[in-house]
PDB file of N, CA and C in Angstrom:
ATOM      1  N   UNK A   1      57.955   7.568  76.252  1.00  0.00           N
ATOM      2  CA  UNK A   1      58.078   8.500  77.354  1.00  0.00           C
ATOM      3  C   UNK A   1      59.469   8.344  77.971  1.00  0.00           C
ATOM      4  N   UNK A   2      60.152   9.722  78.117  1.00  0.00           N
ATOM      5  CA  UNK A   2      61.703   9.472  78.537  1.00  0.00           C
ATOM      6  C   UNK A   2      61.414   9.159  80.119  1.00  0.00           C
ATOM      7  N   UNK A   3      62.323   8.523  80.955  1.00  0.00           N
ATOM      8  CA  UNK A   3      62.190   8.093  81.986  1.00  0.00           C
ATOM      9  C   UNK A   3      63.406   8.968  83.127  1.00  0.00           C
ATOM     10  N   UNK A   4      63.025   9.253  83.789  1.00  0.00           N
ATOM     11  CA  UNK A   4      63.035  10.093  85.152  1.00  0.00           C
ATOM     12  C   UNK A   4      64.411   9.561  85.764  1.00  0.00           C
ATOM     13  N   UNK A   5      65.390  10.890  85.764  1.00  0.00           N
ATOM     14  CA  UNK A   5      66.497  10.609  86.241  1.00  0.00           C
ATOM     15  C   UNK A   5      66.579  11.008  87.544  1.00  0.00           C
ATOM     16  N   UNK A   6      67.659  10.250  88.196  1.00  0.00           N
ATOM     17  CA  UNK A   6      67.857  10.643  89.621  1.00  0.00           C
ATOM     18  C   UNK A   6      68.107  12.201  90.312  1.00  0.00           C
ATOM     19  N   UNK A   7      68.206  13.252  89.186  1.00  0.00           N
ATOM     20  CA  UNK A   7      68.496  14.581  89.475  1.00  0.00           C
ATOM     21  C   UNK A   7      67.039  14.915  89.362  1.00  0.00           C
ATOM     22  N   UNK A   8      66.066  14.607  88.439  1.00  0.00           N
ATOM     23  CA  UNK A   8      64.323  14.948  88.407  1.00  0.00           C
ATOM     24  C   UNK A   8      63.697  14.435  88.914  1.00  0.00           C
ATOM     25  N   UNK A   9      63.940  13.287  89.885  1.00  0.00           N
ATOM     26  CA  UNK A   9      63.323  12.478  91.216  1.00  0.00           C
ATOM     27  C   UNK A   9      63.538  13.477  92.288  1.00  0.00           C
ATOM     28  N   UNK A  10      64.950  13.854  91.894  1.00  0.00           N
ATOM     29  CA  UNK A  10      65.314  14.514  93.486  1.00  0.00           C
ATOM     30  C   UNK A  10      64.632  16.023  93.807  1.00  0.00           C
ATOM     31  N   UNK A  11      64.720  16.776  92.335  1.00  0.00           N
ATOM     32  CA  UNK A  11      64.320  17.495  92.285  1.00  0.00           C
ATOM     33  C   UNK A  11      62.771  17.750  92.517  1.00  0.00           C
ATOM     34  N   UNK A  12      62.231  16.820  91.976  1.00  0.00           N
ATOM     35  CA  UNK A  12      60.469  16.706  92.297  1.00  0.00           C
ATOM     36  C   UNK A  12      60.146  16.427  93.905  1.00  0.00           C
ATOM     37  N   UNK A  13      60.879  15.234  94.635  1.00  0.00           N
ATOM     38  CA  UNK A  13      60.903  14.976  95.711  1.00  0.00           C
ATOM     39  C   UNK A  13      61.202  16.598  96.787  1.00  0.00           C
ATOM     40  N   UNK A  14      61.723  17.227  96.071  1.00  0.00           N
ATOM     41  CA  UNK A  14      61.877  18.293  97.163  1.00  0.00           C
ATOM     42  C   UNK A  14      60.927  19.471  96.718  1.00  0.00           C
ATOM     43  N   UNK A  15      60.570  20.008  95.969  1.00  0.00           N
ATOM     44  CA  UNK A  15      59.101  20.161  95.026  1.00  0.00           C
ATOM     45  C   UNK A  15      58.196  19.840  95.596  1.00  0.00           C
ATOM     46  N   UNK A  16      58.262  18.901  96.318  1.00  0.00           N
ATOM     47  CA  UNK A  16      56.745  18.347  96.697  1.00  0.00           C
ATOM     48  C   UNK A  16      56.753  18.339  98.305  1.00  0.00           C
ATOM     49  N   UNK A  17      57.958  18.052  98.778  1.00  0.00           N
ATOM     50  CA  UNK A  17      58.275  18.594 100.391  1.00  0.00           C
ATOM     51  C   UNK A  17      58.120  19.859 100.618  1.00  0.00           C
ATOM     52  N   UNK A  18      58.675  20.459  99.996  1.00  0.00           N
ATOM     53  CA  UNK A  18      58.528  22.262  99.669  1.00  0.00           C
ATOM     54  C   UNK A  18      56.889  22.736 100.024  1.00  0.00           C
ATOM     55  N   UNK A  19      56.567  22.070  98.868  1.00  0.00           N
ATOM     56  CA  UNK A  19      55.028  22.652  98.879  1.00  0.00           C
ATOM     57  C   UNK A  19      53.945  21.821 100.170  1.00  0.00           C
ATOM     58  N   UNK A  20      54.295  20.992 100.826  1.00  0.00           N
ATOM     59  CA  UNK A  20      53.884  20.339 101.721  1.00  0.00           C
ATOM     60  C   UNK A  20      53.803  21.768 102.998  1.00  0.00           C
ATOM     61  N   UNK A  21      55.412  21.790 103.046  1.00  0.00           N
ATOM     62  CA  UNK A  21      55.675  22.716 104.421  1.00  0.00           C
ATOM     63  C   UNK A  21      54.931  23.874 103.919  1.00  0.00           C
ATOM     64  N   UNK A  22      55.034  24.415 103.285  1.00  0.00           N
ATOM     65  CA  UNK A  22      54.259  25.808 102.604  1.00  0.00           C
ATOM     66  C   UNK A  22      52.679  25.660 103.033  1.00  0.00           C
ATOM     67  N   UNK A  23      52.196  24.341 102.518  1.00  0.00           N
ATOM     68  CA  UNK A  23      50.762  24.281 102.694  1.00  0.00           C
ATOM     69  C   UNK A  23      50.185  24.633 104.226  1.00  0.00           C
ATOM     70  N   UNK A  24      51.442  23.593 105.019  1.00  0.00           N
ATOM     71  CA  UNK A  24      51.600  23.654 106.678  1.00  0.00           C
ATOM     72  C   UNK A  24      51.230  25.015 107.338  1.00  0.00           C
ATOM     73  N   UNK A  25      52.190  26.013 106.854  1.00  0.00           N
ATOM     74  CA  UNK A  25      52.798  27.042 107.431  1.00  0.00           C
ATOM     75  C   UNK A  25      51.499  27.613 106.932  1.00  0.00           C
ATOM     76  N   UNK A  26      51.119  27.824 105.714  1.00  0.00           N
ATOM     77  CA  UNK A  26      49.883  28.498 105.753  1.00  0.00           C
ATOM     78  C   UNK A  26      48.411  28.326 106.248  1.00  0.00           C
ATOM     79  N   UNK A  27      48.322  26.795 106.574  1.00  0.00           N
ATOM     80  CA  UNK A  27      47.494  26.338 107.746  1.00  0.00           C
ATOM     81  C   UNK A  27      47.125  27.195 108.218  1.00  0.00           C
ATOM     82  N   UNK A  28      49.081  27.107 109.303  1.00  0.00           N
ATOM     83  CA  UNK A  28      48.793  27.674 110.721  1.00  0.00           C
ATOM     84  C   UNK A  28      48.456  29.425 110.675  1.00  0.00           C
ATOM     85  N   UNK A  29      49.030  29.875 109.953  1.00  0.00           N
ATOM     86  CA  UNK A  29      48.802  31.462 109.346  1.00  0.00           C
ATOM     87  C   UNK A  29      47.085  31.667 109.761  1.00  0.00           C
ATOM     88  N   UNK A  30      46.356  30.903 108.849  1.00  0.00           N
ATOM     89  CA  UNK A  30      44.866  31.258 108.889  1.00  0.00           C
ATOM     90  C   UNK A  30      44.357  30.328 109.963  1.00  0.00           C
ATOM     91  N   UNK A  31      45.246  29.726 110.892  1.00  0.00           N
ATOM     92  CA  UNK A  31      44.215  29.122 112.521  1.00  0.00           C
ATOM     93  C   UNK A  31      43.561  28.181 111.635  1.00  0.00           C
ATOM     94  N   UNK A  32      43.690  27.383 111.079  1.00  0.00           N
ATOM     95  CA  UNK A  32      42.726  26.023 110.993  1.00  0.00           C
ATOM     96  C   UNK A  32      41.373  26.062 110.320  1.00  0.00           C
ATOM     97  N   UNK A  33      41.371  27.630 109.552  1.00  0.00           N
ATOM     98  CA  UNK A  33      40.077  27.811 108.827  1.00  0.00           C
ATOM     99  C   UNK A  33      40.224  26.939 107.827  1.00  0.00           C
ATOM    100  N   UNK A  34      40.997  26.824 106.814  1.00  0.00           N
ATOM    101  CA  UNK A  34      41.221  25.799 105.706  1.00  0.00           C
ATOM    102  C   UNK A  34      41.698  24.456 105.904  1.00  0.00           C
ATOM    103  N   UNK A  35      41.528  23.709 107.140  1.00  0.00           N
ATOM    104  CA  UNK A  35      42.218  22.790 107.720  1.00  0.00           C
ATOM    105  C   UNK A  35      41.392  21.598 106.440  1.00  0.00           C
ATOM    106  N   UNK A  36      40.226  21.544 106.360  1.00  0.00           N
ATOM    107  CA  UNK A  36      39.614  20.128 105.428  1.00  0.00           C
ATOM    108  C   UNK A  36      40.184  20.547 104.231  1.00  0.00           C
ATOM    109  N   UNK A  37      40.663  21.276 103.679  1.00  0.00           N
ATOM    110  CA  UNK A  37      41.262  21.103 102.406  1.00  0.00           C
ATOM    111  C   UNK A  37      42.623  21.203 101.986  1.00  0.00           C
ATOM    112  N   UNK A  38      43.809  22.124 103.355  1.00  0.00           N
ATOM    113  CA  UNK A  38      44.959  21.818 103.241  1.00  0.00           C
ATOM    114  C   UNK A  38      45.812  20.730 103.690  1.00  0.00           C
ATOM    115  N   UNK A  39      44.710  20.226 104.866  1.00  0.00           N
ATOM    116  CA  UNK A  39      45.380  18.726 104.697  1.00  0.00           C
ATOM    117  C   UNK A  39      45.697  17.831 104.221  1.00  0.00           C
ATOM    118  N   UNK A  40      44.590  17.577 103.250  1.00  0.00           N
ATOM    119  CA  UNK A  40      44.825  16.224 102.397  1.00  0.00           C
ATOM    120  C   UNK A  40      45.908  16.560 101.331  1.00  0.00           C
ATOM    121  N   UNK A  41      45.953  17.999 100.617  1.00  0.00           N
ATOM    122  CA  UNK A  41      46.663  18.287 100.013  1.00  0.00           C
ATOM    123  C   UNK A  41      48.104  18.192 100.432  1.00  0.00           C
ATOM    124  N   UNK A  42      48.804  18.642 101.504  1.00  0.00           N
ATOM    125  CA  UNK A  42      49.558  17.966 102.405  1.00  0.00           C
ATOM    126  C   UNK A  42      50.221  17.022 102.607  1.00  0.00           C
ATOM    127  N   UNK A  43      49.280  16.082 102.701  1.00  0.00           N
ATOM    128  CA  UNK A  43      49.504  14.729 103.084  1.00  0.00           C
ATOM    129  C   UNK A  43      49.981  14.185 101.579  1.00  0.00           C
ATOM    130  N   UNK A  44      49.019  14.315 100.779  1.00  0.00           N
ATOM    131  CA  UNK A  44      49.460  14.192  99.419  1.00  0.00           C
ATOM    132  C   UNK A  44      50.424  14.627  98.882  1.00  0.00           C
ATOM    133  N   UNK A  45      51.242  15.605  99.121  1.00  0.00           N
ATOM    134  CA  UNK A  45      52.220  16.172  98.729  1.00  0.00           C
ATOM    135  C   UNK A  45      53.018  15.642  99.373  1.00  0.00           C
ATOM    136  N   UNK A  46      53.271  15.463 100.276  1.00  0.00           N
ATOM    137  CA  UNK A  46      54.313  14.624 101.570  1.00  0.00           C
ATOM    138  C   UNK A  46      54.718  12.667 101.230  1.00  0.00           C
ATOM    139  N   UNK A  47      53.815  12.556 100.717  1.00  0.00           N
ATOM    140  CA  UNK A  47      53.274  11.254 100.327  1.00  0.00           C
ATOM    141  C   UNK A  47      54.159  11.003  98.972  1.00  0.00           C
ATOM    142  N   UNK A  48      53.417  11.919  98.148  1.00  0.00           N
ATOM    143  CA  UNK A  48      54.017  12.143  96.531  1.00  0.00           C
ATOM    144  C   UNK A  48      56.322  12.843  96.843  1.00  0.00           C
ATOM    145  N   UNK A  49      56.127  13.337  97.460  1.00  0.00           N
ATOM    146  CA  UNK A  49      57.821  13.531  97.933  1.00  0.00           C
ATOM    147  C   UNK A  49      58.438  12.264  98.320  1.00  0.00           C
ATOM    148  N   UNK A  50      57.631  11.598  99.235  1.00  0.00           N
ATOM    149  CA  UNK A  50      58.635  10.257 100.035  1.00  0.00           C
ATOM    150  C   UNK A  50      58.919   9.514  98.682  1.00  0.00           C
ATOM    151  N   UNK A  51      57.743   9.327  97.673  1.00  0.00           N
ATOM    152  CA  UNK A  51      58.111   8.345  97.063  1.00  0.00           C
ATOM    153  C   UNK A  51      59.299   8.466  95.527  1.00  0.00           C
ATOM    154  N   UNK A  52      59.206   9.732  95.460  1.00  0.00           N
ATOM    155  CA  UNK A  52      60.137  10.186  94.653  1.00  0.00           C
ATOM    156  C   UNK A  52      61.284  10.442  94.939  1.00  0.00           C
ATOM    157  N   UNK A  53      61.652  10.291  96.543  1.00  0.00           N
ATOM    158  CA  UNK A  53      62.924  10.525  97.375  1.00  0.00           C
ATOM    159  C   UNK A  53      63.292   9.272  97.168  1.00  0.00           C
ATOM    160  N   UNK A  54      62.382   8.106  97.294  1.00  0.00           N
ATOM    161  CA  UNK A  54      62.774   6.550  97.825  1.00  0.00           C
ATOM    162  C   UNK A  54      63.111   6.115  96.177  1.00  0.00           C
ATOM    163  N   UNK A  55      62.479   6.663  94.786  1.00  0.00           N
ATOM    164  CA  UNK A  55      62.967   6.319  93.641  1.00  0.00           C
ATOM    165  C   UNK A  55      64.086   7.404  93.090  1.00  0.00           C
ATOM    166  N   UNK A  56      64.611   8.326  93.857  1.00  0.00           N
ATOM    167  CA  UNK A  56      65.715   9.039  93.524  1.00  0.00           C
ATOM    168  C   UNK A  56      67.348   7.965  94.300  1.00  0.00           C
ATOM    169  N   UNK A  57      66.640   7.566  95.303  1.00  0.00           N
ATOM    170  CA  UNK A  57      67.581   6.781  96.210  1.00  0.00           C
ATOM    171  C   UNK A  57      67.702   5.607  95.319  1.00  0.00           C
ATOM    172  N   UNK A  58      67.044   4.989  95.064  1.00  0.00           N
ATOM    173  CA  UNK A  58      67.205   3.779  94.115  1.00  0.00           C
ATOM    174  C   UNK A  58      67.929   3.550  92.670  1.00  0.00           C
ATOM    175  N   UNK A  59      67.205   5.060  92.349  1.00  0.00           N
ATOM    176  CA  UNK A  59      68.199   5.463  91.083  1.00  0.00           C
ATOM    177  C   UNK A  59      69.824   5.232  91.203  1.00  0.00           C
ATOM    178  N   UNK A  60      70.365   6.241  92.235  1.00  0.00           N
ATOM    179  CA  UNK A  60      71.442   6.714  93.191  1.00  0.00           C
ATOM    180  C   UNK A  60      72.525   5.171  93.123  1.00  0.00           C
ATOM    181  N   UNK A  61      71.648   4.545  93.630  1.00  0.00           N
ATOM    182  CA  UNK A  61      71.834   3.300  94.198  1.00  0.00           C
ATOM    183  C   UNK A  61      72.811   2.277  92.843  1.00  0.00           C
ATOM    184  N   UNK A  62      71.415   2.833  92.011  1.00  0.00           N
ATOM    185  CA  UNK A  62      71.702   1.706  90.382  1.00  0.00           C
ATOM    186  C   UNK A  62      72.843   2.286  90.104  1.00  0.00           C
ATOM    187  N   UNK A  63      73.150   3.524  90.069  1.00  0.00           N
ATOM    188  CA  UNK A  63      74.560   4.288  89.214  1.00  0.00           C
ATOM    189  C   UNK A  63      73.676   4.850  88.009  1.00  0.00           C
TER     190      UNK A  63
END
């Protein structure tokens, strides 16, 4: 398995922030009717971004 460069960390990391705020914004759109299921998704997505930001930074870091 080829291993994940600092441009496809970064790129996923914002991919996944992206779709976080999106999930957000459409929350608030429908008032909190879908609130038990766009949250976790959310959070998960927000979650899944930090950590691909923090291994894009590390990459960065190595050269």
């Amino acid at each position: 398995m080829k291993r994940w460069t600092f441009t496809t960390c970064a790129i996923g990391a914002f991919v996944a922030t992206a779709l976080a705020l999106f999930v957000l914004v459409i929350n608030a759109v429908t008032g909190n009717e879908l609130l038990q299921v766009l949250l976790p998704v959310a959070i998960t997505a927000l979650v899944s971004g930090g950590a691909l930001s923090a291994r894009a930074r590390i990459l960065w870091l190595k050269g």
